[in-house]
C-alpha atoms as a PDB file:
ATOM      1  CA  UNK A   1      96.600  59.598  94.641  1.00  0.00           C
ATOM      2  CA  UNK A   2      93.521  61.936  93.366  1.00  0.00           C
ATOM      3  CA  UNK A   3      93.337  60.003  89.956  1.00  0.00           C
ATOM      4  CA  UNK A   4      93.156  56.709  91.565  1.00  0.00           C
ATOM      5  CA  UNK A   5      90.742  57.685  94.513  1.00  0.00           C
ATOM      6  CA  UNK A   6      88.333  60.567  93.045  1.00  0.00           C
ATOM      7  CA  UNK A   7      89.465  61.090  89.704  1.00  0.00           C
ATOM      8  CA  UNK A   8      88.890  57.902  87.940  1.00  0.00           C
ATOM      9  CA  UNK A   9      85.862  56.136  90.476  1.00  0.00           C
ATOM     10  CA  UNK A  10      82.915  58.865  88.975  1.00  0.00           C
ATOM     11  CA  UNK A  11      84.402  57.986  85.392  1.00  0.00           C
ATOM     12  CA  UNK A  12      84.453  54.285  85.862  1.00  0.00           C
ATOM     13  CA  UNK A  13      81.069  54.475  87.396  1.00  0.00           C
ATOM     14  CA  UNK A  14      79.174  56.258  85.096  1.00  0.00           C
ATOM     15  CA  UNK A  15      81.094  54.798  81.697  1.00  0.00           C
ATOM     16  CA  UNK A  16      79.829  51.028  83.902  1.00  0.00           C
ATOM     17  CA  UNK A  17      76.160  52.760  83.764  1.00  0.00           C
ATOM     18  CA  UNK A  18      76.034  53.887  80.792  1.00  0.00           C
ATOM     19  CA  UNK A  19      76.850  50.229  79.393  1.00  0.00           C
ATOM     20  CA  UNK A  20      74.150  48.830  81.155  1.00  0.00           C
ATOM     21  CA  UNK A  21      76.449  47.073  83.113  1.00  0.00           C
ATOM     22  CA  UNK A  22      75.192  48.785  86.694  1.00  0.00           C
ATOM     23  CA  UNK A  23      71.385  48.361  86.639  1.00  0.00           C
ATOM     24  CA  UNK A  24      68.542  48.464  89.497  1.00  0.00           C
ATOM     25  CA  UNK A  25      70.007  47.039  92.783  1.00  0.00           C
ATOM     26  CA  UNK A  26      73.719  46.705  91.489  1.00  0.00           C
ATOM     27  CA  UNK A  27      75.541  47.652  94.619  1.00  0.00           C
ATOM     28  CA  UNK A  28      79.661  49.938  94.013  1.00  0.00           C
ATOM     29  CA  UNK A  29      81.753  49.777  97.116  1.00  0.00           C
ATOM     30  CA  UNK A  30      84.106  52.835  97.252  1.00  0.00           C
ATOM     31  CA  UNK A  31      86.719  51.651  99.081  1.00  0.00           C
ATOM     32  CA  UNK A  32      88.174  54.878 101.604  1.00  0.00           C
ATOM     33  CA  UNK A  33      89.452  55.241 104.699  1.00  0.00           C
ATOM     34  CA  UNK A  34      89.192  56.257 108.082  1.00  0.00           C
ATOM     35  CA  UNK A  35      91.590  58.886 107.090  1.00  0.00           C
ATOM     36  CA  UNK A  36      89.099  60.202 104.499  1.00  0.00           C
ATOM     37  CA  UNK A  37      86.987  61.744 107.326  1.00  0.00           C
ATOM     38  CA  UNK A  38      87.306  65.623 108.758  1.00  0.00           C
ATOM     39  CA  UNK A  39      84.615  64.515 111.616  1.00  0.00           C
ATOM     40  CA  UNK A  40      87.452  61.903 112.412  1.00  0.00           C
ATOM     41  CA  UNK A  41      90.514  64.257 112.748  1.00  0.00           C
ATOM     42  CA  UNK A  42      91.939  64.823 115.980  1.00  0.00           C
ATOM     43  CA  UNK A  43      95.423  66.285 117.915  1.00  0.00           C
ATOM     44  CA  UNK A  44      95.561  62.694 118.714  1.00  0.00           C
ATOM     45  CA  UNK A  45      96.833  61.668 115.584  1.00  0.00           C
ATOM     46  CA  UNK A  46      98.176  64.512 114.378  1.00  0.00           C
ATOM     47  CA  UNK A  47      98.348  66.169 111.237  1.00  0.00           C
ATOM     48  CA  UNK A  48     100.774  65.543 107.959  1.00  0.00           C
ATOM     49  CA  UNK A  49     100.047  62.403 105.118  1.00  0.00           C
ATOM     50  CA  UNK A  50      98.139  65.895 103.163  1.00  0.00           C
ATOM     51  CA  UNK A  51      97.969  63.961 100.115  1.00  0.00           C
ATOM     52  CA  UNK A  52      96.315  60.679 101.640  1.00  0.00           C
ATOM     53  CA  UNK A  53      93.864  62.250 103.561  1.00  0.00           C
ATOM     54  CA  UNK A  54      92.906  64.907 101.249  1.00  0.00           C
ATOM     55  CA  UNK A  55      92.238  62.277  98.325  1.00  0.00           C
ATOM     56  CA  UNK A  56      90.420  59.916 100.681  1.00  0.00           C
ATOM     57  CA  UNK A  57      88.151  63.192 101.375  1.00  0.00           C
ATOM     58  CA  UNK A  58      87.567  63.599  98.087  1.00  0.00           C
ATOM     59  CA  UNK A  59      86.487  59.887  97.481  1.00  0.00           C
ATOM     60  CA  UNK A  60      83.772  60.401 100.198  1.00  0.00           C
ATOM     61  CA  UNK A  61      82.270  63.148  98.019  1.00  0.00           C
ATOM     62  CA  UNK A  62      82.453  61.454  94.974  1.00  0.00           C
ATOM     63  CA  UNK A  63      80.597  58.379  96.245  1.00  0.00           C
ATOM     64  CA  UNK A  64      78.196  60.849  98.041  1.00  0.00           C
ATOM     65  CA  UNK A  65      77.271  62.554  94.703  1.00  0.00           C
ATOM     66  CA  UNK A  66      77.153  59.060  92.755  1.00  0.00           C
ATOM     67  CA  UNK A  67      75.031  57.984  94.961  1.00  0.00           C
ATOM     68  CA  UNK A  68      72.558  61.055  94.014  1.00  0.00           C
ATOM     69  CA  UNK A  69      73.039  60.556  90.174  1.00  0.00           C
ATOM     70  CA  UNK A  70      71.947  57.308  90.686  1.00  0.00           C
ATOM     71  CA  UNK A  71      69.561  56.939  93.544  1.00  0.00           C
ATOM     72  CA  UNK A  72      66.523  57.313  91.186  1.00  0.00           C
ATOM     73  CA  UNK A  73      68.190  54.270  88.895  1.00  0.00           C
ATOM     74  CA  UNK A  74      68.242  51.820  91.969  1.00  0.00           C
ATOM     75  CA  UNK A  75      72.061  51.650  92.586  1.00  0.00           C
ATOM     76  CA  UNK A  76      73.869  51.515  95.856  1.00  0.00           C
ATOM     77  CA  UNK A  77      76.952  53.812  96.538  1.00  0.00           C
ATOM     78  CA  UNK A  78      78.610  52.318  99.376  1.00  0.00           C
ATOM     79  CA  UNK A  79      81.620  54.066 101.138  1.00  0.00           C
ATOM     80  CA  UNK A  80      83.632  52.327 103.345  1.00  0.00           C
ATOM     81  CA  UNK A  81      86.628  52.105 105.498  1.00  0.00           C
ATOM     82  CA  UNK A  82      87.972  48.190 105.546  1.00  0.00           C
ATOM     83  CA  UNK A  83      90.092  48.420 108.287  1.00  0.00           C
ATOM     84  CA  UNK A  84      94.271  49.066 108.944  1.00  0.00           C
ATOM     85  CA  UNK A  85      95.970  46.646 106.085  1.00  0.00           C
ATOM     86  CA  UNK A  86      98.761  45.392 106.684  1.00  0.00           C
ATOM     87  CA  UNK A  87     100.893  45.005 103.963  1.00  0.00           C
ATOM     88  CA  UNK A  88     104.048  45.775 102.463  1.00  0.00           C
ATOM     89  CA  UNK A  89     102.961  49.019 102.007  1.00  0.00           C
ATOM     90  CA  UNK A  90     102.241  49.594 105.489  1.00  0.00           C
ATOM     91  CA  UNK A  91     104.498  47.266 107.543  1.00  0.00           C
ATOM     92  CA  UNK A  92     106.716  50.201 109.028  1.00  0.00           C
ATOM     93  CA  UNK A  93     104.133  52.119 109.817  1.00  0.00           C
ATOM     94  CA  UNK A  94     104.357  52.906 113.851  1.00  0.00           C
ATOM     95  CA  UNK A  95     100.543  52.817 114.471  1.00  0.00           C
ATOM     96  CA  UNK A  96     101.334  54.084 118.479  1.00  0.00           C
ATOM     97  CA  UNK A  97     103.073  56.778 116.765  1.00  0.00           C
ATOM     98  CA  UNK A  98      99.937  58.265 115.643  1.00  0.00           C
ATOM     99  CA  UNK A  99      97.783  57.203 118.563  1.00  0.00           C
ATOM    100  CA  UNK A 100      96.308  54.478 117.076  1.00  0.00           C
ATOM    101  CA  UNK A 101      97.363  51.929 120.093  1.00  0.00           C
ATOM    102  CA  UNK A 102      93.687  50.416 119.968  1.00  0.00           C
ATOM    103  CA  UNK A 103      92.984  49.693 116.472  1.00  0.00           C
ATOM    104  CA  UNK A 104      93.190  46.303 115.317  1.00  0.00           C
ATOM    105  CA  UNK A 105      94.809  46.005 112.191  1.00  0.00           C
ATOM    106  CA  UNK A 106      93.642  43.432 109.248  1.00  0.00           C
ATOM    107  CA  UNK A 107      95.012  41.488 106.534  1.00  0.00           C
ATOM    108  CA  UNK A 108      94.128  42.218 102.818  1.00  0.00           C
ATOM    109  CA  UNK A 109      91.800  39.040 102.803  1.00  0.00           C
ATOM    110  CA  UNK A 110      90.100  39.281 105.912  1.00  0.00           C
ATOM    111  CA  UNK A 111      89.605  43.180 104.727  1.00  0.00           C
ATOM    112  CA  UNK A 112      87.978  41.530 101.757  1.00  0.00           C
ATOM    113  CA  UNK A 113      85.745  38.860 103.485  1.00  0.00           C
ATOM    114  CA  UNK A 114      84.169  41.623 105.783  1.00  0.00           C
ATOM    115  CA  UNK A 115      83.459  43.668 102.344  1.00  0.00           C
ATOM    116  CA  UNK A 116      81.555  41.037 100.694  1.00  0.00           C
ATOM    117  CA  UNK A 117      79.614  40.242 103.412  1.00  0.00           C
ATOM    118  CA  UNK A 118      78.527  44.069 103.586  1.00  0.00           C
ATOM    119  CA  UNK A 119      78.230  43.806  99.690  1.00  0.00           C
ATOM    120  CA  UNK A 120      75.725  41.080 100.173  1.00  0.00           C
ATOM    121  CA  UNK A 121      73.714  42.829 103.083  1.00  0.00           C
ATOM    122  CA  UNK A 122      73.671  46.309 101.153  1.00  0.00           C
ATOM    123  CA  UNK A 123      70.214  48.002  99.990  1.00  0.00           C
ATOM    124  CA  UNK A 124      69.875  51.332  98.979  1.00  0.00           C
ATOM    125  CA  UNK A 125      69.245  52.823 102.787  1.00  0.00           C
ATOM    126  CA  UNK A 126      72.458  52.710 103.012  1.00  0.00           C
ATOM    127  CA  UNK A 127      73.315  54.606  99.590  1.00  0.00           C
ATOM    128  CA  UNK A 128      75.387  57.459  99.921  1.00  0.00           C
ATOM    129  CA  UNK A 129      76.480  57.030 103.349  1.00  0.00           C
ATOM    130  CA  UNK A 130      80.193  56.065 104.645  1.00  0.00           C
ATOM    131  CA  UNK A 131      81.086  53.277 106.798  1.00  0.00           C
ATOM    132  CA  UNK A 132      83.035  51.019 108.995  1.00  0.00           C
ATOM    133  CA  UNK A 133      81.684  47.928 108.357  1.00  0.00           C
ATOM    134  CA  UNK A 134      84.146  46.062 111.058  1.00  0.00           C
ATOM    135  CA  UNK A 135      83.401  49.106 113.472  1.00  0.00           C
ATOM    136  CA  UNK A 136      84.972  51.299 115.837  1.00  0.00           C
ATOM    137  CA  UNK A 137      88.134  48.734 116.924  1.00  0.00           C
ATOM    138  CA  UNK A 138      89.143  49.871 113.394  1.00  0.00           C
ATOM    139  CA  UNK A 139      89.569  53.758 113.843  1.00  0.00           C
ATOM    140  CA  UNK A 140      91.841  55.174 115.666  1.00  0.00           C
ATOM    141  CA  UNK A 141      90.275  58.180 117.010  1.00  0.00           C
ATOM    142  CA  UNK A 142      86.617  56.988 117.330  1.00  0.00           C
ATOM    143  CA  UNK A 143      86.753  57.117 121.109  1.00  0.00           C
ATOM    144  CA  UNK A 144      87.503  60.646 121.199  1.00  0.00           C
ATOM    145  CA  UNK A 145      85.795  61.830 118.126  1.00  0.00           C
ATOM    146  CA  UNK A 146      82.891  60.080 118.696  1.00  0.00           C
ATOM    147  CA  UNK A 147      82.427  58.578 122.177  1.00  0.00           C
ATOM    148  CA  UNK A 148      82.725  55.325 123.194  1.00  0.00           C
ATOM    149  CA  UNK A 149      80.085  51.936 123.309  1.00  0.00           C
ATOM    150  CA  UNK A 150      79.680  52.686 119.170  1.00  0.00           C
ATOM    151  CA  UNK A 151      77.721  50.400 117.574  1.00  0.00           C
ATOM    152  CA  UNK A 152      79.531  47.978 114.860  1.00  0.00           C
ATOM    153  CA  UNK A 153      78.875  48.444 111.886  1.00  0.00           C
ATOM    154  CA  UNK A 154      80.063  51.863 112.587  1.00  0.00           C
ATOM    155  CA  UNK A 155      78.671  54.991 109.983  1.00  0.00           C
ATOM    156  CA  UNK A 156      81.439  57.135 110.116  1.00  0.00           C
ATOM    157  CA  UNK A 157      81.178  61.239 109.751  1.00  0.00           C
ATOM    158  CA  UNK A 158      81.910  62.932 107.298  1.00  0.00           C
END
């Protein structure tokens, strides 16, 4: 999990700049989760999944510190949360299990269609920051975390 989510991303981003193949205003879109986020974390949903989380976590910092390395060079860091997938992967999953009864889950190409439209909104004031682009009816714990009548798109906390 830490080679494919933090590992590998500052690698492939930097060998991508160093080709010239991210230049002023090219736009990278992290791809974390809600689960990513300490701020987020609650006795709601528990604790456990060390691996998951902790990676995600470590994703958020990554992008964070791209985003510095490259501010100066025009490119946009973007991290975001796409929503609850459901897929094969997570088809068993027992999302009231975890008190996530509100969240609406997505599927891997509506997920998609929300990031490209975020891709093609993006500018750097949003560099270096981490979001929900769909908003709070994706996290599970944004009413207690963080209150309720959240704006959509949500920035999330670290």
């Amino acid at each position: 999990m830490y080679t494919t989510s933090s590992i590998s991303p500052p690698f492939i981003v930097q060998s991508l700049f160093k080709a010239k193949r991210l230049t002023r205003g090219s736009r990278v879109l992290l791809i974390s989760s809600e689960s990513g986020s300490i701020g987020l974390r609650h006795a709601k949903e528990g604790g456990g999944n060390y691996a998951h989380h902790a990676s995600k976590a470590a994703l958020n910092m990554v992008g964070k510190l791209l985003s510095l390395d490259l501010w100066d060079e025009g490119v946009v860091i973007s991290i975001l949360h796409p929503g609850f997938m459901r897929t094969e992967m997570t088809a068993g999953v027992d999302l009231t299990s975890i008190g996530m009864t509100a969240v609406v889950t997505v599927t891997p190409d509506e997920a998609a269609k929300t990031l490209v439209e975020w891709a093609e909104k993006l500018d750097m004031s949003k560099s270096g920051q981490y979001w929900a682009p769909r908003g709070p009816r994706d996290i599970g714990t944004a009413d207690v975390a963080m209150g309720t009548n959240l704006p959509t798109p949500l920035q999330l906390p670290w």
